[in-house]
PDB file of N, CA and C in Angstrom:
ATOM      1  N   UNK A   1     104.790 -31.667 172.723  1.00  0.00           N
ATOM      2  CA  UNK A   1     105.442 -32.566 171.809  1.00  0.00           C
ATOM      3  C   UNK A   1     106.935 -32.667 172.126  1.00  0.00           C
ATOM      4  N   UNK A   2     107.915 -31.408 172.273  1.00  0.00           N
ATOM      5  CA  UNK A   2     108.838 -31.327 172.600  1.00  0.00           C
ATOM      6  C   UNK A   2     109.578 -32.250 174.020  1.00  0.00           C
ATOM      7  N   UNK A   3     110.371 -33.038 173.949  1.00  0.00           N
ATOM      8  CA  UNK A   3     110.314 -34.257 174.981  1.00  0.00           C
ATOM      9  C   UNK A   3     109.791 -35.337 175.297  1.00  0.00           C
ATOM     10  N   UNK A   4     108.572 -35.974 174.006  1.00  0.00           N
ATOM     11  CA  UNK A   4     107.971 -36.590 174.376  1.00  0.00           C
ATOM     12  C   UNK A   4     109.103 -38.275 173.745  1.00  0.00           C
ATOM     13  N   UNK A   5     109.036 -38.867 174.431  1.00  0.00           N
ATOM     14  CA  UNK A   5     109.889 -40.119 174.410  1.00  0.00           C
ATOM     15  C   UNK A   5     108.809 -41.632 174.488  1.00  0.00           C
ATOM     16  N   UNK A   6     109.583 -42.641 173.722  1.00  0.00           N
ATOM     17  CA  UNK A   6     109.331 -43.955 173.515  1.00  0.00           C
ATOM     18  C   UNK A   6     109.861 -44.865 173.458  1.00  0.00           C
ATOM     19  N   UNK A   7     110.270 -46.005 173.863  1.00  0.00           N
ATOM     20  CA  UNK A   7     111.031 -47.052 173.651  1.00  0.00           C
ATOM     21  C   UNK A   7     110.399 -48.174 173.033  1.00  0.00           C
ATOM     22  N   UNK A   8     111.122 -48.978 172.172  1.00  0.00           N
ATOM     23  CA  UNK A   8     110.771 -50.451 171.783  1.00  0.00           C
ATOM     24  C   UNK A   8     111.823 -51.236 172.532  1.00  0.00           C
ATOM     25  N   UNK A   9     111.285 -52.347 172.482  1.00  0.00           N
ATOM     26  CA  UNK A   9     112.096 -53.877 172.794  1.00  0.00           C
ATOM     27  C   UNK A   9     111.268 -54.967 172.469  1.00  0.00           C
ATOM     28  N   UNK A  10     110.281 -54.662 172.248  1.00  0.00           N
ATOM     29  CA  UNK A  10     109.348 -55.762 171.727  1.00  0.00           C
ATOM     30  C   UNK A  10     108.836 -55.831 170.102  1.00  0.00           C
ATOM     31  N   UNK A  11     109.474 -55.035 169.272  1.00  0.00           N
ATOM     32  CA  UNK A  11     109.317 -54.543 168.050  1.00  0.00           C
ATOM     33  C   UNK A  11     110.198 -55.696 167.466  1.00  0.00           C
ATOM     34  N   UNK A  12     109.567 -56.219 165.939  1.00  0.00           N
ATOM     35  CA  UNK A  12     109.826 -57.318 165.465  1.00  0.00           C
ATOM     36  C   UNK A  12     111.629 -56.906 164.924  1.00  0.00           C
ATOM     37  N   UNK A  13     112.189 -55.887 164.752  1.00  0.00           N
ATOM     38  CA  UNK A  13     113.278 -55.830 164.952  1.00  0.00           C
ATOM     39  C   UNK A  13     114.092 -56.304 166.088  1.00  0.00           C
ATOM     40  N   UNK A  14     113.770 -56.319 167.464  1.00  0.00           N
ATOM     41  CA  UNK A  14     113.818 -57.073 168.688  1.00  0.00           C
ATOM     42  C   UNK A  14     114.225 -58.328 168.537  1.00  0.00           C
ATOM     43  N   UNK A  15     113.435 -58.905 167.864  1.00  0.00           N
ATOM     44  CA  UNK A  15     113.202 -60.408 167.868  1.00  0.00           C
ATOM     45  C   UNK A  15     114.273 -60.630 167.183  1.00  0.00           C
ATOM     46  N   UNK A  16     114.272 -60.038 165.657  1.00  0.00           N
ATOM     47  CA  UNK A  16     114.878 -60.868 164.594  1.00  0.00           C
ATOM     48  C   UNK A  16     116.612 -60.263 164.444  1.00  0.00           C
ATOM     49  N   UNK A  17     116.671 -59.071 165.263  1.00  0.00           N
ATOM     50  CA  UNK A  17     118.235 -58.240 165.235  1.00  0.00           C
ATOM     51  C   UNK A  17     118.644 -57.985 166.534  1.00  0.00           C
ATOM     52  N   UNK A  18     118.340 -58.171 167.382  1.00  0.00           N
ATOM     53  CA  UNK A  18     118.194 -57.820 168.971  1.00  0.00           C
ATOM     54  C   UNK A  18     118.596 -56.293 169.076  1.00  0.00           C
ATOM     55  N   UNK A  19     117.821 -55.540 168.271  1.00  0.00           N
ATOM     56  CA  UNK A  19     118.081 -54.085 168.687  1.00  0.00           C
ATOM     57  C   UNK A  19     116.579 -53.394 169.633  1.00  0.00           C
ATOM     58  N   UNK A  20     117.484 -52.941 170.912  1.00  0.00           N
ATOM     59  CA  UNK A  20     116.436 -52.117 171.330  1.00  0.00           C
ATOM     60  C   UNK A  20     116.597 -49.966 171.251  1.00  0.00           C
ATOM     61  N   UNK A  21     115.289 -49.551 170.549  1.00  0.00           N
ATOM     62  CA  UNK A  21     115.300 -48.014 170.431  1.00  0.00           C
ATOM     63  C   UNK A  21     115.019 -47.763 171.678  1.00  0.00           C
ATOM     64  N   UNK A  22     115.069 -46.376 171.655  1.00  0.00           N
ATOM     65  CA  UNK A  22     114.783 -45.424 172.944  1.00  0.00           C
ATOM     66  C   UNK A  22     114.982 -43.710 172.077  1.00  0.00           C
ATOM     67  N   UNK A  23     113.208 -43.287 171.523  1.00  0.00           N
ATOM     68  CA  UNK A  23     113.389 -42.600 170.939  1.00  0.00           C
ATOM     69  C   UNK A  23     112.873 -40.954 171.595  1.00  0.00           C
ATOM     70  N   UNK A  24     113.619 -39.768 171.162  1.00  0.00           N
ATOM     71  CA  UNK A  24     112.441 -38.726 171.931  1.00  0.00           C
ATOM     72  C   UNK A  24     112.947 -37.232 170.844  1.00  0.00           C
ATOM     73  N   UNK A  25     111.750 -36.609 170.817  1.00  0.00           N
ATOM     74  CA  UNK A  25     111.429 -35.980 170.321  1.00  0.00           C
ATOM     75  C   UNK A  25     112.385 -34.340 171.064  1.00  0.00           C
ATOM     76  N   UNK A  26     113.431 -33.573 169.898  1.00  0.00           N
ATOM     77  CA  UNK A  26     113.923 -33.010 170.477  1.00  0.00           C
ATOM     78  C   UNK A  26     113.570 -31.399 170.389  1.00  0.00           C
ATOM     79  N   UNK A  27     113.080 -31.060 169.688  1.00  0.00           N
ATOM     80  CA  UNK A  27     112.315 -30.016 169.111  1.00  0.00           C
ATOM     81  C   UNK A  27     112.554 -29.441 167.518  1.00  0.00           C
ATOM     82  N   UNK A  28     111.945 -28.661 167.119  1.00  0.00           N
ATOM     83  CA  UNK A  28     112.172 -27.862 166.473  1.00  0.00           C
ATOM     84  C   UNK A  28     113.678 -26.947 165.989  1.00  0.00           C
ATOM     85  N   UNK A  29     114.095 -27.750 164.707  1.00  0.00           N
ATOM     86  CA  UNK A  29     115.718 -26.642 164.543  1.00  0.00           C
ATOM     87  C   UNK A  29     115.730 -26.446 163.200  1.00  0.00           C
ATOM     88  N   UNK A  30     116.774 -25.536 163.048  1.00  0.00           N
ATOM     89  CA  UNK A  30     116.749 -24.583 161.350  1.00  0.00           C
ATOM     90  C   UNK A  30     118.126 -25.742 160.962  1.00  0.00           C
ATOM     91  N   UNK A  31     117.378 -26.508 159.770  1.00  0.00           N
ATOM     92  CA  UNK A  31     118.652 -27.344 158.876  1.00  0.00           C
ATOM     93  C   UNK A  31     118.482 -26.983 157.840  1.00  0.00           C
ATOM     94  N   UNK A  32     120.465 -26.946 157.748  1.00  0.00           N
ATOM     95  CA  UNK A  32     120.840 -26.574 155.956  1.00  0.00           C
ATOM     96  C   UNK A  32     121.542 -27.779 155.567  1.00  0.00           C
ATOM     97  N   UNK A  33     120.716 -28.172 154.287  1.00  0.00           N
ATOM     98  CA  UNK A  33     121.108 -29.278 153.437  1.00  0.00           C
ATOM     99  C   UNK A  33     121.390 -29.245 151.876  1.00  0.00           C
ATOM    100  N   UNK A  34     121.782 -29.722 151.216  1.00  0.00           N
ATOM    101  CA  UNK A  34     121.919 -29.085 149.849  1.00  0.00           C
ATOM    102  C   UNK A  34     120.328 -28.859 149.296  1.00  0.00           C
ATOM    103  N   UNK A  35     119.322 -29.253 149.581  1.00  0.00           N
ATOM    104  CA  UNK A  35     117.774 -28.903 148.557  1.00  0.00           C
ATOM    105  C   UNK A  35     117.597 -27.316 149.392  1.00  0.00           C
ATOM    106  N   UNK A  36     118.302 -26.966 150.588  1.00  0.00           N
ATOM    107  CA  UNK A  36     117.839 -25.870 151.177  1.00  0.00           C
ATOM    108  C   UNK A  36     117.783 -25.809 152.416  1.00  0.00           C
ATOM    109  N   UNK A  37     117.248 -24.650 153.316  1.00  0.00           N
ATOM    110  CA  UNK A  37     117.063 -24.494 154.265  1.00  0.00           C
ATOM    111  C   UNK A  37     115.785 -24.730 155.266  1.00  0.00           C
ATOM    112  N   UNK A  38     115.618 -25.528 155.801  1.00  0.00           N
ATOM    113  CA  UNK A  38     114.192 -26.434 156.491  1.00  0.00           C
ATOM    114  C   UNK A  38     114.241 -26.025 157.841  1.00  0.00           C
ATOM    115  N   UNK A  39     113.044 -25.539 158.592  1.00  0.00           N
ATOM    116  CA  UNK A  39     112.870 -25.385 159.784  1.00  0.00           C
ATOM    117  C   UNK A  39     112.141 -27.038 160.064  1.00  0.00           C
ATOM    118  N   UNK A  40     113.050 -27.952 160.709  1.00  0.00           N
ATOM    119  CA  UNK A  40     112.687 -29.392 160.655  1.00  0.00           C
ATOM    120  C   UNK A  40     112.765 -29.859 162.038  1.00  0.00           C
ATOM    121  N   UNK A  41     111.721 -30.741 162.252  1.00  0.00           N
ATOM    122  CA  UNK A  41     111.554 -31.193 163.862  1.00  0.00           C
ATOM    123  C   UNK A  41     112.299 -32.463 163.927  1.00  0.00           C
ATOM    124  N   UNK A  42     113.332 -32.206 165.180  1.00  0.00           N
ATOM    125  CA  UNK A  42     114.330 -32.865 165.517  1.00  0.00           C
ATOM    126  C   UNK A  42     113.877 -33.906 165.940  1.00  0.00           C
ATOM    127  N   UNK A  43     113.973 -35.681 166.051  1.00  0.00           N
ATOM    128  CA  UNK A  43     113.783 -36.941 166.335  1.00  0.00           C
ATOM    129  C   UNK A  43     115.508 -37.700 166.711  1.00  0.00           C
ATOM    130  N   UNK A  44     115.351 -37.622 168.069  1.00  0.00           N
ATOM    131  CA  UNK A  44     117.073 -38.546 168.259  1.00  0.00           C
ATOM    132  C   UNK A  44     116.526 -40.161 168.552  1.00  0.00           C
ATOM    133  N   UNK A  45     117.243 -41.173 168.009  1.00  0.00           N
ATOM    134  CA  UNK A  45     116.753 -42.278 168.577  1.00  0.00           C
ATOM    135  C   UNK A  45     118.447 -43.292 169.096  1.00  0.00           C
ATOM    136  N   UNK A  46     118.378 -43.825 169.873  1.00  0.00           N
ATOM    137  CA  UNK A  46     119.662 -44.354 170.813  1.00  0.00           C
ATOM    138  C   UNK A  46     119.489 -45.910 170.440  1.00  0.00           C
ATOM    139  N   UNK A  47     120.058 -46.727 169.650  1.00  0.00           N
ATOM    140  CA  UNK A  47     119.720 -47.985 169.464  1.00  0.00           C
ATOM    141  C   UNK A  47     121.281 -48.369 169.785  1.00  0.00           C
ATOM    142  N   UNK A  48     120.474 -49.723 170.197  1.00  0.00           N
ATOM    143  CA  UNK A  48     121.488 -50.720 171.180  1.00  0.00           C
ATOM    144  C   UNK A  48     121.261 -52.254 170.183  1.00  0.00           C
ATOM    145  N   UNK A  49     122.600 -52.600 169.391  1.00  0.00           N
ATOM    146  CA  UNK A  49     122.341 -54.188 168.404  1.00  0.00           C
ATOM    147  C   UNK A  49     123.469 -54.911 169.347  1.00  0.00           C
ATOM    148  N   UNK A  50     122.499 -56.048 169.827  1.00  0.00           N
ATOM    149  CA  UNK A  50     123.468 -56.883 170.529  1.00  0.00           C
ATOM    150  C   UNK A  50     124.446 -57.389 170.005  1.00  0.00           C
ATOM    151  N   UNK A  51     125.575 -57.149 170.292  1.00  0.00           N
ATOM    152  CA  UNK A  51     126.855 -57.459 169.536  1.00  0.00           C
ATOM    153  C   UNK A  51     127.293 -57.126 168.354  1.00  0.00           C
ATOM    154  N   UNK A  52     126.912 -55.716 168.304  1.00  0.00           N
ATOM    155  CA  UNK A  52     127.379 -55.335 166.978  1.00  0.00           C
ATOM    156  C   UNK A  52     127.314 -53.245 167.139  1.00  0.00           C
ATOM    157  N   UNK A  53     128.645 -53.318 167.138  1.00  0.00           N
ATOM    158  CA  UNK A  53     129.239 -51.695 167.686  1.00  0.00           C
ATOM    159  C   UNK A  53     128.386 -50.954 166.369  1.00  0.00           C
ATOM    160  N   UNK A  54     128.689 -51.269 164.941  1.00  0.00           N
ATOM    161  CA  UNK A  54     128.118 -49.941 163.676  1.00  0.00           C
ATOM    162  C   UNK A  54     126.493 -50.403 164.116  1.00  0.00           C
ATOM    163  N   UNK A  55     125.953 -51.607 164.358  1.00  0.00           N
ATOM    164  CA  UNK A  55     124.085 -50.866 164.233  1.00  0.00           C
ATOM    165  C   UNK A  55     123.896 -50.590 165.984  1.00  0.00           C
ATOM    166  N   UNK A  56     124.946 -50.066 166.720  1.00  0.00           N
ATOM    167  CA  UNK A  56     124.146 -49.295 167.919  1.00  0.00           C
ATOM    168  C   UNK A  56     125.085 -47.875 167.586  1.00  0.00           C
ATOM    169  N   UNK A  57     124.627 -46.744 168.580  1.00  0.00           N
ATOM    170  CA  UNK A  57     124.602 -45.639 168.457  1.00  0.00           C
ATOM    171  C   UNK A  57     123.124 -44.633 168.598  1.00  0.00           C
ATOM    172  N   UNK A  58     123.728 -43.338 167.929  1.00  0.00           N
ATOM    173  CA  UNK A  58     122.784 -42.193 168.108  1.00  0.00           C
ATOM    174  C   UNK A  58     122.717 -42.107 166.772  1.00  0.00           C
ATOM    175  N   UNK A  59     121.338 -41.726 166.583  1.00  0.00           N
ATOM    176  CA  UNK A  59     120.646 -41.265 165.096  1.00  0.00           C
ATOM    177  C   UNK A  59     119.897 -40.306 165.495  1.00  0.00           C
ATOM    178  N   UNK A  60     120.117 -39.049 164.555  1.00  0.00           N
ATOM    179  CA  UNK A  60     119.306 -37.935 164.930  1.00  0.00           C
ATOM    180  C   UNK A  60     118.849 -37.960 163.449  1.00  0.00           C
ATOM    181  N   UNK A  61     117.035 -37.538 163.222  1.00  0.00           N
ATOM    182  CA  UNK A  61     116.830 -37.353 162.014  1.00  0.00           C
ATOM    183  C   UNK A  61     116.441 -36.250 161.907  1.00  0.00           C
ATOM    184  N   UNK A  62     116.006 -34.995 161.142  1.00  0.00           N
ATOM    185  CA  UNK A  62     115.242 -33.866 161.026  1.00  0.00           C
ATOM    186  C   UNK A  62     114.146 -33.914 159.894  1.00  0.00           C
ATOM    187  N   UNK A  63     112.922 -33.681 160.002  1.00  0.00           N
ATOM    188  CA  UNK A  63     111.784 -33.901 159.178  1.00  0.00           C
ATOM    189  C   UNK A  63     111.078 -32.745 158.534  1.00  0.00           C
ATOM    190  N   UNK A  64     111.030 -32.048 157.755  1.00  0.00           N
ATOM    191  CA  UNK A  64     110.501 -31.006 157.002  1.00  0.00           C
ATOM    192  C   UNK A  64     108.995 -30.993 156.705  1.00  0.00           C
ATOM    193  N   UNK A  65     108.071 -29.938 157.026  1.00  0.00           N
ATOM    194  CA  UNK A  65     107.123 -30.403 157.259  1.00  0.00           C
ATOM    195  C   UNK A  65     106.842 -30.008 155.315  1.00  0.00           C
ATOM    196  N   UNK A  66     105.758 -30.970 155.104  1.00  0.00           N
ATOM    197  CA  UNK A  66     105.231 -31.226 153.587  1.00  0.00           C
ATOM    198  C   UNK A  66     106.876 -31.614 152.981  1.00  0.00           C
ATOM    199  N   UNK A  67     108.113 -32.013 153.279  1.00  0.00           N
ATOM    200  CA  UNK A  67     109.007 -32.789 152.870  1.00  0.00           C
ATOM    201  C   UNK A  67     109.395 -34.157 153.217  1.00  0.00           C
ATOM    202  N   UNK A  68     109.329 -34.534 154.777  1.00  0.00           N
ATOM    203  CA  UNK A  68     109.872 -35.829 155.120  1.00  0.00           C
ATOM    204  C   UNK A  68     111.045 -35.700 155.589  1.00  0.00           C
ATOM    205  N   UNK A  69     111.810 -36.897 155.980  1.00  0.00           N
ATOM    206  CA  UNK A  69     113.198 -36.807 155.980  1.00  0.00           C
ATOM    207  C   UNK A  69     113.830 -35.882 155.157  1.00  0.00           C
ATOM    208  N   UNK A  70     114.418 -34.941 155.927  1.00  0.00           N
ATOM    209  CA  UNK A  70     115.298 -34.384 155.015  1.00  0.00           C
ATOM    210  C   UNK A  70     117.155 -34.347 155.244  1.00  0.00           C
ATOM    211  N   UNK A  71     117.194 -34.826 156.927  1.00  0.00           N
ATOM    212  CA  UNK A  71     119.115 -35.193 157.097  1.00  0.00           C
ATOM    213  C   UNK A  71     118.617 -36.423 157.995  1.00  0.00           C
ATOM    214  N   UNK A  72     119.864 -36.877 158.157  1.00  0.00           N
ATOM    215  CA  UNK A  72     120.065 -37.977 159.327  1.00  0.00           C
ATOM    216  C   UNK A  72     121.195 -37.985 159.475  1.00  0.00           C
ATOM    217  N   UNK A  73     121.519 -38.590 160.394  1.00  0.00           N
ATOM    218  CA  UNK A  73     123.418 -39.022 160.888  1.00  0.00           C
ATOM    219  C   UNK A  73     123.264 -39.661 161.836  1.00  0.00           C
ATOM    220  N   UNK A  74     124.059 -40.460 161.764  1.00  0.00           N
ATOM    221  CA  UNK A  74     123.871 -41.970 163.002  1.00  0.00           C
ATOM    222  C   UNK A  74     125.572 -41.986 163.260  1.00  0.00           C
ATOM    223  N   UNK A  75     125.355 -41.787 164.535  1.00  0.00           N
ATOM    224  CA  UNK A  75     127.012 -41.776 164.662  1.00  0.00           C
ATOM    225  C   UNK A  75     126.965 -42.981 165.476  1.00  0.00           C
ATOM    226  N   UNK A  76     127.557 -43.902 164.996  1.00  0.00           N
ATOM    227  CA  UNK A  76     127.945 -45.727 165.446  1.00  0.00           C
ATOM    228  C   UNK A  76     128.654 -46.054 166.571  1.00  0.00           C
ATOM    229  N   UNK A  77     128.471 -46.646 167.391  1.00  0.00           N
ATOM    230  CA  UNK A  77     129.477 -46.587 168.513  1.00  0.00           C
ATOM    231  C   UNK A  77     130.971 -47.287 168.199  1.00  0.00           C
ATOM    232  N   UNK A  78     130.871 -47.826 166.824  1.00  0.00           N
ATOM    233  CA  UNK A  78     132.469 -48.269 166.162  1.00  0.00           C
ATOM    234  C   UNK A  78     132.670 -46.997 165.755  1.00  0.00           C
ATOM    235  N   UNK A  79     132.602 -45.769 165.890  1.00  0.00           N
ATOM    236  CA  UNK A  79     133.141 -44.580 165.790  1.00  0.00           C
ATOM    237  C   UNK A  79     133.059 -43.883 164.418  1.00  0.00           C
ATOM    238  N   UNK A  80     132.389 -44.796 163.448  1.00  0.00           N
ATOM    239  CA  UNK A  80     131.542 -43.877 162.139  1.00  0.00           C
ATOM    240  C   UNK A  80     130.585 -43.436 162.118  1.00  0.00           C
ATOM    241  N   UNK A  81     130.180 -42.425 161.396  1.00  0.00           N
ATOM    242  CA  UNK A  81     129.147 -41.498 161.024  1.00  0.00           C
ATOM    243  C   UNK A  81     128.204 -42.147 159.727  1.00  0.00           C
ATOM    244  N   UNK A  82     127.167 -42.049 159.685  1.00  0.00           N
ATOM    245  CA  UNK A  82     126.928 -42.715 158.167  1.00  0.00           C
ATOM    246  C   UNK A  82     125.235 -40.809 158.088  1.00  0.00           C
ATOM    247  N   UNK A  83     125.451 -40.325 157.104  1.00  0.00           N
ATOM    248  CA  UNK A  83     124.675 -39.154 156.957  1.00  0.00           C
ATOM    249  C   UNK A  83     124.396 -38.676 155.277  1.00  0.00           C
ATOM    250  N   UNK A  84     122.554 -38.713 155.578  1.00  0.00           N
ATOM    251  CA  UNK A  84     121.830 -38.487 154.561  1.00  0.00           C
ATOM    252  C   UNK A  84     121.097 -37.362 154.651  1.00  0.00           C
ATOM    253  N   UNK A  85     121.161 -36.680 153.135  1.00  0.00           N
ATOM    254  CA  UNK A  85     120.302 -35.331 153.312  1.00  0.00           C
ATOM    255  C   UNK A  85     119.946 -35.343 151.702  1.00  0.00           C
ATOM    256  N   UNK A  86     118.898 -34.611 152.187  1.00  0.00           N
ATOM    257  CA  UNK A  86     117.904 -34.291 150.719  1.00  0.00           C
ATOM    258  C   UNK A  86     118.653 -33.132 149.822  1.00  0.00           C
ATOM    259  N   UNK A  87     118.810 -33.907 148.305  1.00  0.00           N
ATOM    260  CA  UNK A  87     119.649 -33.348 147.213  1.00  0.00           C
ATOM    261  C   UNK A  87     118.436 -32.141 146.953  1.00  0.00           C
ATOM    262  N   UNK A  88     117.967 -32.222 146.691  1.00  0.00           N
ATOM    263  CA  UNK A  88     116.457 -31.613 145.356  1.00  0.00           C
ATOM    264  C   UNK A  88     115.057 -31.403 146.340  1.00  0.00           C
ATOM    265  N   UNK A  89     114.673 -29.966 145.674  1.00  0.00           N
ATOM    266  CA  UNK A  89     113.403 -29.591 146.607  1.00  0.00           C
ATOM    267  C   UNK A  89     112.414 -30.362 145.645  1.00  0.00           C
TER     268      UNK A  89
END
């Protein structure tokens, strides 16, 4: 599982935003968020929005297993961060 990678460009986001992903699976890491501490499997995805610096960048999410999303952070190539994490277990 660890490394396993995917890309879109043909995904109806494609069409209608011209963003292409390029996603891969980074492994397994220990995240602390305010609901707690999650051993959560790492997902980075690299999106590219034609002509538009905040929707391209790196998004890393971490997923808790029987939780879901539990952080994200997308750091924008206009040089902001935008980052979500789970309040409440």
């Amino acid at each position: 599982m660890t490394g396993a990678r995917w890309h879109s460009g043909n995904a109806v986001d494609f069409h209608i935003y011209g963003v292409t992903v390029s996603t891969s699976i980074v492994g397994v890491r220990r995240v602390h968020v305010p609901a707690g501490t999650f051993n959560a499997l790492e997902v980075r995805s690299v999106l590219t929005q034609r002509g538009r610096r905040f929707g391209s960048g790196v998004r890393t999410m971490w997923f808790g297993a029987n939780r879901g999303l539990v952080k994200l952070v997308f750091k924008h190539r206009d040089g902001s961060t935008s980052v979500v994490t789970l309040l409440k277990k």
